[in-house]
Structures are given as C-alpha cells and as structure tokens.
C-alpha atoms as a PDB file:
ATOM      1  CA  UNK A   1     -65.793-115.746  57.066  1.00  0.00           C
ATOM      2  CA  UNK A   2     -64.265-118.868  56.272  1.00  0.00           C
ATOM      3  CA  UNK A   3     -61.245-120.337  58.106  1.00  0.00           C
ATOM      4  CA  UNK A   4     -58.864-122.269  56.521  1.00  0.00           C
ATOM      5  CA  UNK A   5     -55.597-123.459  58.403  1.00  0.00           C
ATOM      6  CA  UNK A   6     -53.727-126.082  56.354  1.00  0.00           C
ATOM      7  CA  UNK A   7     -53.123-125.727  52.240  1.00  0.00           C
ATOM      8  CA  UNK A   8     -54.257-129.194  51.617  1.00  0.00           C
ATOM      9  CA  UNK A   9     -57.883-128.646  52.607  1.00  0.00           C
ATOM     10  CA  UNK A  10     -58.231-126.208  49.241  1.00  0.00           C
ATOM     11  CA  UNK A  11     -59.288-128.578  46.795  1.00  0.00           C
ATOM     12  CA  UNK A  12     -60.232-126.091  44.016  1.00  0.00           C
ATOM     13  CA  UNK A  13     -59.317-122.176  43.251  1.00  0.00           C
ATOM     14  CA  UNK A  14     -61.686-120.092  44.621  1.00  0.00           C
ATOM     15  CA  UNK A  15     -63.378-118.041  42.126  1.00  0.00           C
ATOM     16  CA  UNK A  16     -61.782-114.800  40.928  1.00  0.00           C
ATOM     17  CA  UNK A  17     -59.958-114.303  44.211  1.00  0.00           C
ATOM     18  CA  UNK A  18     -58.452-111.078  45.388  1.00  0.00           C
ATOM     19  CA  UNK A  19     -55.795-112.231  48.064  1.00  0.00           C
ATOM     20  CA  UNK A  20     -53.909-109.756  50.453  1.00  0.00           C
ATOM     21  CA  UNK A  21     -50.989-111.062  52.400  1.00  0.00           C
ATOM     22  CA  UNK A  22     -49.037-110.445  55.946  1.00  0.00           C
ATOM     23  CA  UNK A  23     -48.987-110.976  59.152  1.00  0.00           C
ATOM     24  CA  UNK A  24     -51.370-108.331  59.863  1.00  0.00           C
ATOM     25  CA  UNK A  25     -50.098-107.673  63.508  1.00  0.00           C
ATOM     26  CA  UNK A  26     -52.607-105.653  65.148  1.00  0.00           C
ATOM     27  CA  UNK A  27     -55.127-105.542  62.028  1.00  0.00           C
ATOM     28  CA  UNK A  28     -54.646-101.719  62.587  1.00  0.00           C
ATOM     29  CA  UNK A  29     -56.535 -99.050  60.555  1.00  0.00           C
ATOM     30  CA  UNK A  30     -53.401 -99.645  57.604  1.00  0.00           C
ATOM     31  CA  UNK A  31     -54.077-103.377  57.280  1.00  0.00           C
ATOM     32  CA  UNK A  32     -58.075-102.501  57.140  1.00  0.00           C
ATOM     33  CA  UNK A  33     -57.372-100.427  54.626  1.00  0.00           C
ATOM     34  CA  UNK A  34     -55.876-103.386  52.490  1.00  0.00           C
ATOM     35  CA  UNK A  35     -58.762-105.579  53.510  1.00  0.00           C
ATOM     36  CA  UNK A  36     -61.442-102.823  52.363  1.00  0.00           C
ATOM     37  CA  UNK A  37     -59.395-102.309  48.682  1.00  0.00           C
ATOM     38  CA  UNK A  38     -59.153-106.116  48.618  1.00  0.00           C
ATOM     39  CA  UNK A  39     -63.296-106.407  49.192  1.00  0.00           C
ATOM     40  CA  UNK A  40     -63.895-103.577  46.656  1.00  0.00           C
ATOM     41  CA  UNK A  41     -62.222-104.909  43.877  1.00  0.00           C
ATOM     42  CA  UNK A  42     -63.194-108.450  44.824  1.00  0.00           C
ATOM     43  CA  UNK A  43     -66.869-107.270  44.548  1.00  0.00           C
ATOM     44  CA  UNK A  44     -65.988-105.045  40.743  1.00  0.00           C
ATOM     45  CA  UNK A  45     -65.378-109.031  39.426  1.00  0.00           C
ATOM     46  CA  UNK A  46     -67.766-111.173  41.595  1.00  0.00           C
ATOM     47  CA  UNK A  47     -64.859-113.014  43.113  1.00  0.00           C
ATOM     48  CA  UNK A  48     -63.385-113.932  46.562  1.00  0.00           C
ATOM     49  CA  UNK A  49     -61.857-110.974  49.306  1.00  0.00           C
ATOM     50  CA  UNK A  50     -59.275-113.547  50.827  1.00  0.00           C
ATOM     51  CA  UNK A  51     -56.602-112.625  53.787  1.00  0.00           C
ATOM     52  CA  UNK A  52     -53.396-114.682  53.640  1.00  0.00           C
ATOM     53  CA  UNK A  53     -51.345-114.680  57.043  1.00  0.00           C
ATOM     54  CA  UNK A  54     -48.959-117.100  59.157  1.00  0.00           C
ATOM     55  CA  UNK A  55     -49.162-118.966  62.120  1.00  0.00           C
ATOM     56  CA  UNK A  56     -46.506-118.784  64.182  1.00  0.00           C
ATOM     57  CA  UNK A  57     -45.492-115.170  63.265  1.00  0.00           C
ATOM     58  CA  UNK A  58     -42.490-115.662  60.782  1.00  0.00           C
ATOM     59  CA  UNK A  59     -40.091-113.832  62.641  1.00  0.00           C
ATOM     60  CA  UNK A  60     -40.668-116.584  65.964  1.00  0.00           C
ATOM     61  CA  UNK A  61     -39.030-119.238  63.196  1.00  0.00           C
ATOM     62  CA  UNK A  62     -36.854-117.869  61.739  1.00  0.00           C
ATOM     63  CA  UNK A  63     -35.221-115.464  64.667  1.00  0.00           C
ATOM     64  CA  UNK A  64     -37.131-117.118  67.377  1.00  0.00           C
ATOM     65  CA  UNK A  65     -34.826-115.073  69.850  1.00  0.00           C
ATOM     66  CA  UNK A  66     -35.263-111.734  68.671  1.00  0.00           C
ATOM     67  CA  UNK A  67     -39.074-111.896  68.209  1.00  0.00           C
ATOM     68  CA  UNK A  68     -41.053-108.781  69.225  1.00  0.00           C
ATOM     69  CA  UNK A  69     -44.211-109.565  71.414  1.00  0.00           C
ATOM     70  CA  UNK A  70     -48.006-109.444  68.918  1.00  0.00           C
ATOM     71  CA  UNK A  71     -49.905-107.070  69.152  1.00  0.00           C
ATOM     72  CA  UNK A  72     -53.070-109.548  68.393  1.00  0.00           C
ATOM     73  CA  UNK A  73     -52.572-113.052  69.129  1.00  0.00           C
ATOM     74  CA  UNK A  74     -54.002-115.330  66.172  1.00  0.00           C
ATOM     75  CA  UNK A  75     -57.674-115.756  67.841  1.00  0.00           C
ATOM     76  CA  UNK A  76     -58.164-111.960  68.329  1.00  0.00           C
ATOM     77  CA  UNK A  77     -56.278-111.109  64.522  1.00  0.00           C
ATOM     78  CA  UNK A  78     -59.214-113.784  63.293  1.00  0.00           C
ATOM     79  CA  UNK A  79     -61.858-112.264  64.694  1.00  0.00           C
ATOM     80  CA  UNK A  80     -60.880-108.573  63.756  1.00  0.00           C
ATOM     81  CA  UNK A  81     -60.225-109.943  59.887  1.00  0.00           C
ATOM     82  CA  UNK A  82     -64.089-111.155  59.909  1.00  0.00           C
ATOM     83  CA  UNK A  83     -65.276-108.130  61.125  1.00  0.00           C
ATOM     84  CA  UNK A  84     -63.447-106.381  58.125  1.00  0.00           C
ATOM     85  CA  UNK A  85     -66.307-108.350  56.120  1.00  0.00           C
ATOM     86  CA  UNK A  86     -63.267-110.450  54.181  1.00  0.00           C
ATOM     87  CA  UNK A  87     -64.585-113.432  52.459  1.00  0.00           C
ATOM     88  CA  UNK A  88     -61.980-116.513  53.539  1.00  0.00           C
ATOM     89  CA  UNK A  89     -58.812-116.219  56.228  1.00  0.00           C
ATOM     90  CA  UNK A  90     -56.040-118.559  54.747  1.00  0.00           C
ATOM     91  CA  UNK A  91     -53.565-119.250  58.242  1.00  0.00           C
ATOM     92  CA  UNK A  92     -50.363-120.992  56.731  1.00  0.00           C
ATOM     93  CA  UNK A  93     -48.467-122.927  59.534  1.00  0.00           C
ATOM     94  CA  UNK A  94     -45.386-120.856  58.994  1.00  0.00           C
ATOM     95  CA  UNK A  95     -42.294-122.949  58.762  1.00  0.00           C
ATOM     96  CA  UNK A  96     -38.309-123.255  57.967  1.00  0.00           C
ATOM     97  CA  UNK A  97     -39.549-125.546  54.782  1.00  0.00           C
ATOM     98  CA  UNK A  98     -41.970-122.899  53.353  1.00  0.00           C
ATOM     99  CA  UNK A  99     -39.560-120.128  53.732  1.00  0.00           C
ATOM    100  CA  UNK A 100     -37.593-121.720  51.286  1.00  0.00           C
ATOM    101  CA  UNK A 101     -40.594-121.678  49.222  1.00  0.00           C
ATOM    102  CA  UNK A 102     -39.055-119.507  45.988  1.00  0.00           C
ATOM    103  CA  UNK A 103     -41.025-115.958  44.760  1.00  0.00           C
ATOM    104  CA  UNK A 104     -41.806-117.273  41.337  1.00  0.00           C
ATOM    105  CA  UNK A 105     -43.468-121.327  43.076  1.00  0.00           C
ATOM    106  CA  UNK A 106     -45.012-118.986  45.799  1.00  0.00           C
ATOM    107  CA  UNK A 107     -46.784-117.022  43.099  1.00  0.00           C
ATOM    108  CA  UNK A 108     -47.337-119.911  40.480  1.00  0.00           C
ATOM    109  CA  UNK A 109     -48.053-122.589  42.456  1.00  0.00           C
ATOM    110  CA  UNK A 110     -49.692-121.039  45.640  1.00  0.00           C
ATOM    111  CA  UNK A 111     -51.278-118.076  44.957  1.00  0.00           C
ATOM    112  CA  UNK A 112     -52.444-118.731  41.050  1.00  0.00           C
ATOM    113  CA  UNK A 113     -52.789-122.546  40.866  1.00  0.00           C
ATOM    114  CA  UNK A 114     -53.928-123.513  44.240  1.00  0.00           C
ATOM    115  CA  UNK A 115     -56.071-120.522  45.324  1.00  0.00           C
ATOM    116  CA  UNK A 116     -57.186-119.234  42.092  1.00  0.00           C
ATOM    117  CA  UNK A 117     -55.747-115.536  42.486  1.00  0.00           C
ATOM    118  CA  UNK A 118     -56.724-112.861  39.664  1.00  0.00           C
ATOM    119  CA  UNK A 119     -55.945-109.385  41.849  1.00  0.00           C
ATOM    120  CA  UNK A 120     -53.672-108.976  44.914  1.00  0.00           C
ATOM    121  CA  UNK A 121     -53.517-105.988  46.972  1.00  0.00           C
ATOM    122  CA  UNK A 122     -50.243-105.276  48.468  1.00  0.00           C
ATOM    123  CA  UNK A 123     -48.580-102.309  50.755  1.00  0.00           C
ATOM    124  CA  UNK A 124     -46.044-100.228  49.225  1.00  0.00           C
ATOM    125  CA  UNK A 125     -42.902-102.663  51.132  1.00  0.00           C
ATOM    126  CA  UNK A 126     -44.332-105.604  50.590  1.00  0.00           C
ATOM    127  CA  UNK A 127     -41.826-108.369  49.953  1.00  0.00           C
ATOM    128  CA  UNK A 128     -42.050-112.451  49.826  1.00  0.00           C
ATOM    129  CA  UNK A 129     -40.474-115.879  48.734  1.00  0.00           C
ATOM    130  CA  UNK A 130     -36.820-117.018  49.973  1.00  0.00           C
ATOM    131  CA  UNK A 131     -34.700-114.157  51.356  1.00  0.00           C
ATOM    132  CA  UNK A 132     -37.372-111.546  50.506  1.00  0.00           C
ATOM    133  CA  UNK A 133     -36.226-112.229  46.555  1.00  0.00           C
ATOM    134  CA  UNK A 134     -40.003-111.106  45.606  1.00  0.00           C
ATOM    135  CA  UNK A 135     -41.157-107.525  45.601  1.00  0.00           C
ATOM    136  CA  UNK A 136     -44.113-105.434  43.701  1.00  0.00           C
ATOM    137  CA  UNK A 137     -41.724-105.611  40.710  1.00  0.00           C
ATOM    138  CA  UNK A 138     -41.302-109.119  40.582  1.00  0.00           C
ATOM    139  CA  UNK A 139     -45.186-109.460  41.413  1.00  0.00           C
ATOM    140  CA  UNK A 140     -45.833-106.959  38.037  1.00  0.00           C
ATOM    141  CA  UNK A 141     -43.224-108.703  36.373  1.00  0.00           C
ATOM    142  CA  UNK A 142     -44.999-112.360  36.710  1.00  0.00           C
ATOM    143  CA  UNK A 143     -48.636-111.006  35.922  1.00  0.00           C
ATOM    144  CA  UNK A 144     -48.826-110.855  32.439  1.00  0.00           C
ATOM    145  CA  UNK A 145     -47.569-114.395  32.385  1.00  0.00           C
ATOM    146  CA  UNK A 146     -50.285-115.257  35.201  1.00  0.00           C
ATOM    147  CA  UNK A 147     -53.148-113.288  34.115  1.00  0.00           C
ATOM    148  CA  UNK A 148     -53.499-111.165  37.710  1.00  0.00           C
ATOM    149  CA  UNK A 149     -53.422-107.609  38.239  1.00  0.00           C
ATOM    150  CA  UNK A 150     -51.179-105.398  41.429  1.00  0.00           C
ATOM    151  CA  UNK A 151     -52.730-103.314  43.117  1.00  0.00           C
ATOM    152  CA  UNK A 152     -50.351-101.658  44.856  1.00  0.00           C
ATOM    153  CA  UNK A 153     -52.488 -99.896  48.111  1.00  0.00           C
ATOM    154  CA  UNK A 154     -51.119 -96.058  49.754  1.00  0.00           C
ATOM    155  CA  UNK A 155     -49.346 -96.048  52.837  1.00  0.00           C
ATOM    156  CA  UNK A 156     -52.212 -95.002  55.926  1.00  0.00           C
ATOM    157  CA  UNK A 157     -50.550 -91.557  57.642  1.00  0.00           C
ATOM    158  CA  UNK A 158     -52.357 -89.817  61.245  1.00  0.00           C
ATOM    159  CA  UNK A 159     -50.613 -86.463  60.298  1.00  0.00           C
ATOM    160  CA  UNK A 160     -48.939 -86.669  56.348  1.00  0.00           C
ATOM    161  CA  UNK A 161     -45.313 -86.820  58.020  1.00  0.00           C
ATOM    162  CA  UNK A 162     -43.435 -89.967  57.989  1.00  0.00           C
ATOM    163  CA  UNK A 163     -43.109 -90.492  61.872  1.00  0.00           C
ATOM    164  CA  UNK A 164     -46.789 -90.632  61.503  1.00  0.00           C
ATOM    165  CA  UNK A 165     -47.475 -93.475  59.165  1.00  0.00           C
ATOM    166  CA  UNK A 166     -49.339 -96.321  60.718  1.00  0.00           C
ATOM    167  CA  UNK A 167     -47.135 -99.286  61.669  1.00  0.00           C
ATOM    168  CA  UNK A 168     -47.298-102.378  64.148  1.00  0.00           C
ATOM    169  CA  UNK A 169     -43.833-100.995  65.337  1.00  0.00           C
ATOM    170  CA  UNK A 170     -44.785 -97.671  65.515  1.00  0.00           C
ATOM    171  CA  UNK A 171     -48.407 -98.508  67.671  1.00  0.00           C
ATOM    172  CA  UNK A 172     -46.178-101.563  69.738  1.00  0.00           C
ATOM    173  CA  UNK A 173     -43.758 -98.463  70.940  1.00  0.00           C
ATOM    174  CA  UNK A 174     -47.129 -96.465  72.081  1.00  0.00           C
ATOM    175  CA  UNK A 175     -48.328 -99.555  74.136  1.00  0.00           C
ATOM    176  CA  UNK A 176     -45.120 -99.816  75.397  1.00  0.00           C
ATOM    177  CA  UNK A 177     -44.725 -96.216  76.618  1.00  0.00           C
ATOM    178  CA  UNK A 178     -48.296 -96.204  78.058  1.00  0.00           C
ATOM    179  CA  UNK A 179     -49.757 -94.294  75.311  1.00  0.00           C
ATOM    180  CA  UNK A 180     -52.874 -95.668  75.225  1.00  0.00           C
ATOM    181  CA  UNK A 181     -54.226 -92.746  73.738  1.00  0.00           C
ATOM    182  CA  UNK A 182     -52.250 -92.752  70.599  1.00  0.00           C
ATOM    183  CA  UNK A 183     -52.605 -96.534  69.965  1.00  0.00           C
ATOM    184  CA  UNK A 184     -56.104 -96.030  69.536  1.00  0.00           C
ATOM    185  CA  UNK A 185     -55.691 -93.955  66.744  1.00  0.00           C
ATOM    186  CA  UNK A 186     -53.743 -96.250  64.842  1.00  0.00           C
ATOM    187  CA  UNK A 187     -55.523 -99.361  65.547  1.00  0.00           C
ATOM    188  CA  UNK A 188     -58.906 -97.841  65.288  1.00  0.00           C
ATOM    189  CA  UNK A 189     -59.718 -99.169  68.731  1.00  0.00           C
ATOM    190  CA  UNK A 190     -58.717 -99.166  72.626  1.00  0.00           C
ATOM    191  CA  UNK A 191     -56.027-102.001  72.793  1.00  0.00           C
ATOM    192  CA  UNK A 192     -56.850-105.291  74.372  1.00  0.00           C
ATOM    193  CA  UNK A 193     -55.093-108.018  76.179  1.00  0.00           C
ATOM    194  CA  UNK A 194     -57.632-111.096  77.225  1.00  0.00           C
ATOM    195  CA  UNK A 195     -56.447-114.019  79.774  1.00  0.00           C
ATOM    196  CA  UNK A 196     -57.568-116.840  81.903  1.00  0.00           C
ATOM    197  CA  UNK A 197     -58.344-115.321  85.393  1.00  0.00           C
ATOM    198  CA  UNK A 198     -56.371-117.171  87.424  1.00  0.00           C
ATOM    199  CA  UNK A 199     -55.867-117.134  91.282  1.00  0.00           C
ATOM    200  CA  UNK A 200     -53.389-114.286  92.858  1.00  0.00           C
ATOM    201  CA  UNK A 201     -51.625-113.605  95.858  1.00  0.00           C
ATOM    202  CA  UNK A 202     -55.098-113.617  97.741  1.00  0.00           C
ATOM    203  CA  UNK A 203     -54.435-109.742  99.036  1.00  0.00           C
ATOM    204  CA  UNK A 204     -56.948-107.682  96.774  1.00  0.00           C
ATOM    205  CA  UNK A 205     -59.993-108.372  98.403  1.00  0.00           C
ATOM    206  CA  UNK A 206     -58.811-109.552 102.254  1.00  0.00           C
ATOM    207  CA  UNK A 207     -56.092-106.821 102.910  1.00  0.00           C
ATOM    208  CA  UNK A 208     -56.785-103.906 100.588  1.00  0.00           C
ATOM    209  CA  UNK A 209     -60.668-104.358 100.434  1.00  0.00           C
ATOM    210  CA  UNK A 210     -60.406-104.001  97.089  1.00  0.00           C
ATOM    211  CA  UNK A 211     -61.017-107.765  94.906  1.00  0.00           C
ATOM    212  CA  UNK A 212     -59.297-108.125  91.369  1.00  0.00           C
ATOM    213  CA  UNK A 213     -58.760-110.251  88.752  1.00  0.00           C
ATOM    214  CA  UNK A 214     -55.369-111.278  87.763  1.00  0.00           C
ATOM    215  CA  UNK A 215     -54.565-112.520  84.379  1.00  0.00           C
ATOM    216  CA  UNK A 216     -51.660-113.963  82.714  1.00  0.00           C
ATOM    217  CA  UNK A 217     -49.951-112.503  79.625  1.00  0.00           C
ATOM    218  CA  UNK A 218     -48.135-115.168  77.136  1.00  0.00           C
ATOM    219  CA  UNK A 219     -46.996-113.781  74.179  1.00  0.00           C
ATOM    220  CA  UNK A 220     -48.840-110.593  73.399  1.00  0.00           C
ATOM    221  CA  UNK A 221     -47.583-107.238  73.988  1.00  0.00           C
ATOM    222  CA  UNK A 222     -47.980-106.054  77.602  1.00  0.00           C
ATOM    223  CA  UNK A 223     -48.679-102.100  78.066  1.00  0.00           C
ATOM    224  CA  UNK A 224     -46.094 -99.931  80.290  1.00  0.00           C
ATOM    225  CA  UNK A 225     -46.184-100.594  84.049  1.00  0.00           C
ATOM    226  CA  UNK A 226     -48.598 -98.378  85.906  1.00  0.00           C
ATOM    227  CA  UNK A 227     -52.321 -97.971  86.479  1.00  0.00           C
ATOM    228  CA  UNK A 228     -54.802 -97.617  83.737  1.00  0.00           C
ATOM    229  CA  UNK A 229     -58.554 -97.071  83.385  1.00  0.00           C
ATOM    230  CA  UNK A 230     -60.108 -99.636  81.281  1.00  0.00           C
ATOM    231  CA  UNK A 231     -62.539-101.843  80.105  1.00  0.00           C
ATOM    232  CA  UNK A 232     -63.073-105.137  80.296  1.00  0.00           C
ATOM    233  CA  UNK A 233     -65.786-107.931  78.840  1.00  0.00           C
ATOM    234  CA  UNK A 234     -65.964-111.202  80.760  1.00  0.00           C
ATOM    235  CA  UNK A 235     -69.492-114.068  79.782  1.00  0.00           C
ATOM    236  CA  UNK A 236     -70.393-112.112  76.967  1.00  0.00           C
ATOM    237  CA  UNK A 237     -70.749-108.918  79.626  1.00  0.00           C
ATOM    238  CA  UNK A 238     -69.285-105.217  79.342  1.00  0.00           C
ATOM    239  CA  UNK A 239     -67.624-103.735  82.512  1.00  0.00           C
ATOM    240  CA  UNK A 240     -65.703-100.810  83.747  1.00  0.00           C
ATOM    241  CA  UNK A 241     -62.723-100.985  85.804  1.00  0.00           C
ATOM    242  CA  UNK A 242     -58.933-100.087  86.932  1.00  0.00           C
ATOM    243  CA  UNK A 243     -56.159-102.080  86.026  1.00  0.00           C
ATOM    244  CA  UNK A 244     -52.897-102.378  87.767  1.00  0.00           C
ATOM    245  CA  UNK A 245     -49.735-103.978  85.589  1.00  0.00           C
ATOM    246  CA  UNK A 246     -46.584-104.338  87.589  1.00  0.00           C
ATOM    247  CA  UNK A 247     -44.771-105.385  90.601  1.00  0.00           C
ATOM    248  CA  UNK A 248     -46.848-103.999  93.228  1.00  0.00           C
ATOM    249  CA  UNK A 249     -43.906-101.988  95.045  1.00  0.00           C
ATOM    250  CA  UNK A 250     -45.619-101.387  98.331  1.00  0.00           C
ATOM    251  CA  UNK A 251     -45.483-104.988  98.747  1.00  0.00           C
ATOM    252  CA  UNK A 252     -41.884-107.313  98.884  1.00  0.00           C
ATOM    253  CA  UNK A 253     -42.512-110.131  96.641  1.00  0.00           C
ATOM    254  CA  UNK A 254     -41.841-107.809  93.445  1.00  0.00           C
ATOM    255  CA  UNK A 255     -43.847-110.598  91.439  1.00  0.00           C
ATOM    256  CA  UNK A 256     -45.047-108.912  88.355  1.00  0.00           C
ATOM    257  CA  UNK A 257     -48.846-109.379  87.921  1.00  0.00           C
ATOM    258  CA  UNK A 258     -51.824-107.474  85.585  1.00  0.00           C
ATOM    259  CA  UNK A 259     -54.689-107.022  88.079  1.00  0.00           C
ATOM    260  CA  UNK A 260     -58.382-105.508  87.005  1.00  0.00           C
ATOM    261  CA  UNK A 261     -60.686-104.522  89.572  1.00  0.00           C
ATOM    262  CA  UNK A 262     -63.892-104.930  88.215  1.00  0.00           C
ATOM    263  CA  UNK A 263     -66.472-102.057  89.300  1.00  0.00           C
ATOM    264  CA  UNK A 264     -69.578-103.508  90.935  1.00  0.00           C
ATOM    265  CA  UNK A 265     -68.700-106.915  90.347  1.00  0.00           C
ATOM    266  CA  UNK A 266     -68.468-109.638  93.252  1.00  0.00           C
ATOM    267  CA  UNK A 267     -68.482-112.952  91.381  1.00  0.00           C
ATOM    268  CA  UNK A 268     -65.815-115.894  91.338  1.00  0.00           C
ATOM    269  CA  UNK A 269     -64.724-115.861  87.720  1.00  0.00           C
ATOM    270  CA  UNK A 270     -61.445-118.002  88.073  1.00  0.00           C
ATOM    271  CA  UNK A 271     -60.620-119.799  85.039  1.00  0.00           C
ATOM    272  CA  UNK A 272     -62.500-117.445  82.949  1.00  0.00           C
ATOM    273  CA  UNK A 273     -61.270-115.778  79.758  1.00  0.00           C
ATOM    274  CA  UNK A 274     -61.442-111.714  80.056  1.00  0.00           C
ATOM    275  CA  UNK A 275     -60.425-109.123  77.412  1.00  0.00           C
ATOM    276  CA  UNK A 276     -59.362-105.961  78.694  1.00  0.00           C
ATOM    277  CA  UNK A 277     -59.385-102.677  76.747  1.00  0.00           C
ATOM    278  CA  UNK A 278     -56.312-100.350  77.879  1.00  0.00           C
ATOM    279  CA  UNK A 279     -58.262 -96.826  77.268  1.00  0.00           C
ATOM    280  CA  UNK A 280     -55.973 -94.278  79.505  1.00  0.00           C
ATOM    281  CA  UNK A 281     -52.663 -94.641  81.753  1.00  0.00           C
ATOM    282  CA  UNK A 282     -53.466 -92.451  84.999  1.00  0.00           C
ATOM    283  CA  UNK A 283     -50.196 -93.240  87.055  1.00  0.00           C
ATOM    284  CA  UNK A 284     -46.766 -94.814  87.784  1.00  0.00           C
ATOM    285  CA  UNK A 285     -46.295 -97.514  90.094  1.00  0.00           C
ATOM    286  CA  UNK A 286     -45.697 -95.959  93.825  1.00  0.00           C
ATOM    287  CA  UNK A 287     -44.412 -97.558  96.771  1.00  0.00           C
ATOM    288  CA  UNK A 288     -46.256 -96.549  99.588  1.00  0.00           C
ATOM    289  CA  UNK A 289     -45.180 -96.286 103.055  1.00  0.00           C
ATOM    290  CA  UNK A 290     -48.238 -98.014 104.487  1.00  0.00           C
ATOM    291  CA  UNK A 291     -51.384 -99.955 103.562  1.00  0.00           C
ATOM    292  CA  UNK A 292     -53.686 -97.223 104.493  1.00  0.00           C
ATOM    293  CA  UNK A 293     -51.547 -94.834 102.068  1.00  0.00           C
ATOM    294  CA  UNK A 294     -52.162 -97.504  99.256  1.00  0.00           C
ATOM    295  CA  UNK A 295     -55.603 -98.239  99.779  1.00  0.00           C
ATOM    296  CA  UNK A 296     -56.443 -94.477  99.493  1.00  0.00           C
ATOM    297  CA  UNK A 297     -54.454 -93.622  96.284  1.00  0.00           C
ATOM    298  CA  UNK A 298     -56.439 -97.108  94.720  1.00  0.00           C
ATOM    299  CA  UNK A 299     -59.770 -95.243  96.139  1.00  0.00           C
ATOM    300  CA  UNK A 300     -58.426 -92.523  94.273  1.00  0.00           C
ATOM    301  CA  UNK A 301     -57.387 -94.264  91.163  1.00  0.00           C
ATOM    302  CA  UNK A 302     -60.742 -95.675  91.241  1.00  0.00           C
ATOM    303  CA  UNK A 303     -62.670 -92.332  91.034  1.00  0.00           C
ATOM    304  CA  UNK A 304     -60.272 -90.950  88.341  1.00  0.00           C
ATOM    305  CA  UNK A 305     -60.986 -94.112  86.566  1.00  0.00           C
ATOM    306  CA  UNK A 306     -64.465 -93.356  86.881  1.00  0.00           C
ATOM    307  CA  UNK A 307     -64.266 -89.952  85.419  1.00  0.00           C
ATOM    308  CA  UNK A 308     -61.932 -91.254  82.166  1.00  0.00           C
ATOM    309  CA  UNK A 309     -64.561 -93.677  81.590  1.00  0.00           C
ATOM    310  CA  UNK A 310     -67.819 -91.404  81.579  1.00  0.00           C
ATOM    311  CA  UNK A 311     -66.405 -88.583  79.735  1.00  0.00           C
END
C-alpha cells in the first residue's frame, strides 16, 4: 500500500480512483466493510481502492479539550488499512485552514481534480466540508456535474438492533468497561495497546518474584483498571502473559502503571516497543493486606491466565 502524507506530493489523478473517507478509528469490522466495497468496485473499473483519513484526529483541532482517547493510533490504523488490501492511504495533516475547506472545493478540487475520483463509498452519516455543510445529498447532487458515482455502503449490526450497530463509540465504551470480549467482536480482533518498555518502580521481579514490563500509554484508549489475560508480541516474537492496569492498591504510591508479565520470558527489553492484545478481564484491583496475600492471588491470576489463553 502506498503512503501518502502531504497533498502536494500527488502530482497526477490516480487512475479511476474509488476513495473512502474518515477517520477510521479503530478500522473495526464497519470501516472494513467500506474498504472491501471500495476494493470491489475499484477492481469492476481497473482503478485505484484509496483510504482518505486525518492526522491529528479532527476533533483534537477543533475541540482539542473534549477529545475522546483513539482507539488506533495513526501507525497501528496504517498498518490495519494495508492489511484490508487498499491500494493508496492518503493522511491529510488535519488543520483549522482545511476545515474551512468548503463541500463543493473539497469535492471539486480535492477529491475530482487532484486525486482523480470516479466512485466514493461512504457510510450512511457521512458528512464533510465547513460545518458539516456536505452530506450524501450534496455528494449525489455534485456527481452528475463531476462524472462520479455514491455508493452509499449499509450500516455493519452484531445483532439487527440499533444498540448493536458497530461504532468506535460504541467498542471505546466496551474497552472502557473491561469488555474485552465484546470489543473483539466489533473490531474483528483482540484490542491492542503497544509502548516503549520503560523502567518501573523496580518491585516486580525483587519483591513480588514476579518481573514485568511496564509501558506507557499516550493518547490511545486505555482498557478498565484490573487484571487481564493477554497477549503480547515484542522483536517480531508472540507471547502469553497477565497484565495489570492500575494503581497497584496494596502498595502507597497509587502511581497508575500498565504492567505485563511475560510468561517464560527473562530478558531486558527496556526501550523496546511491545503490543499487547487485551483478550479477557479476570479481576478488579484488590488491596491486599500483605505481600504474601498479593503474591498468591498474582500466582493465581497467572494460572487463570493460563487457562483463558489455551482454551
């Protein structure tokens, strides 16, 4: 897939190009529905599947208080696009300047001028251009004048009933509540947070026994507090473990930290990136009334971990 991250580096319209466009939070089994539809109809004219999204997340300019955490920060939503099999990822730097960008230049002198577009596949809210003035009417309205076709793509449902349809708000209130279980089913995968290992309060290994690896969370979305089996991929490696997210209550500091002990793993990884894949929440956080207490209920957290993970 190619990458393209500034406008000015597209020198001539692609050829016949099918374009789909959002932010694409999550790529979750909705948006790779869009992508598919976009690749199919691409292929019925031998033209160009393209994915059009923004970098920073439009809602970080333009509210840059009120922003809700990504589910996929921009590395991870490039690398799930691609495995869609799209043709080219377009990344706009998203800014106060092109949000004032009209509907009718957007359409005339982005999307049919610059990038060539003869088909764009759209969800059934999709809306664009300076206060939202563009909509699948406006788009139908401008494509006889344009020469492009809507395709306007069916909403993705788990269970036909509205609370079901599959949304990046609906599957960022699972993570949140610890429901692994359920965000898998709308993403079409476990979900993932990956960090920089980075050194911890130095208590894993010499007072519990028990070595992690703590990572720091930036941006993305960061799953309820609480102990969850999960795995994890660090140097191009696949691992099992149990990951704690939280505060650690047994202990005073009440410094919040996500820590992943690794099963049958010894090495010094610090400064290493690691993905971890959330695939069940087994517990709360507990405050303990001694060490020994602790380090048995992680012995046992380890074991149940253990069972999630071969069943």
């Amino acid at each position: 897939m190619k990458i393209i991250d500034n406008l000015e580096k597209i020198h001539t319209p692609f050829t016949n190009a099918v374009i789909t466009i959002g932010n694409f939070d999550g790529v979750h089994i909705g948006h790779q529905a869009l992508f598919h539809e976009v690749i199919e109809t691409a292929e019925t004219i031998d033209g160009t599947s393209i994915a059009m999204t923004f970098e920073p997340h439009p809602i970080r300019v333009l509210k840059p208080n009120h922003h809700p955490p990504l589910i996929t920060l921009y590395e991870q939503k490039a690398e799930l696009i691609e495995r869609t099999g799209m043709d080219v990822l377009i990344c706009i730097p998203f800014t106060r300047e092109f949000a004032s960008l009209t509907a009718k230049d957007f359409i005339a002198d982005l999307l049919v001028r610059r990038i060539g577009m003869k088909a764009i596949v759209v969800g059934e809210d999709y809306s664009f251009g300076k206060n939202r003035e563009g909509n699948i009417e406006f788009l139908k309205a401008c494509s006889p004048e344009y020469d492009f076709k809507v395709i306007v793509a069916n909403w993705i449902w788990m269970n036909r009933t509205y609370a079901d349809r599959i949304s990046s708000t609906k599957i960022r209130e699972f993570v949140t509540d610890g429901k692994m279980i359920e965000a898998e089913k709308m993403l079409g995968r476990h979900y993932q947070i990956r960090g920089k290992v980075v050194i911890g309060r130095d208590r894993g290994g010499k007072v519990l026994g028990i070595p992690t690896a703590n990572i720091n969370l930036h941006d993305e979305l960061c799953p309820k507090t609480g102990i969850y089996a999960v795995t994890l991929e660090c140097s191009g490696k696949q691992y099992n473990g149990v990951a704690n997210i939280g505060y650690s209550p047994t202990f005073k500091d009440h410094q919040f930290t996500v820590e992943v002990h690794i099963f049958g793993f010894d090495d010094t990884i610090y400064g290493e990136i690691i993905r971890v894949n959330f695939i069940q929440r087994i517990r709360d956080e507990k405050k303990f009334s001694s060490i020994s207490d602790l380090i048995a209920q992680i012995k046992q957290d380890i074991a149940n971990a253990r069972e999630i993970l071969t069943t």
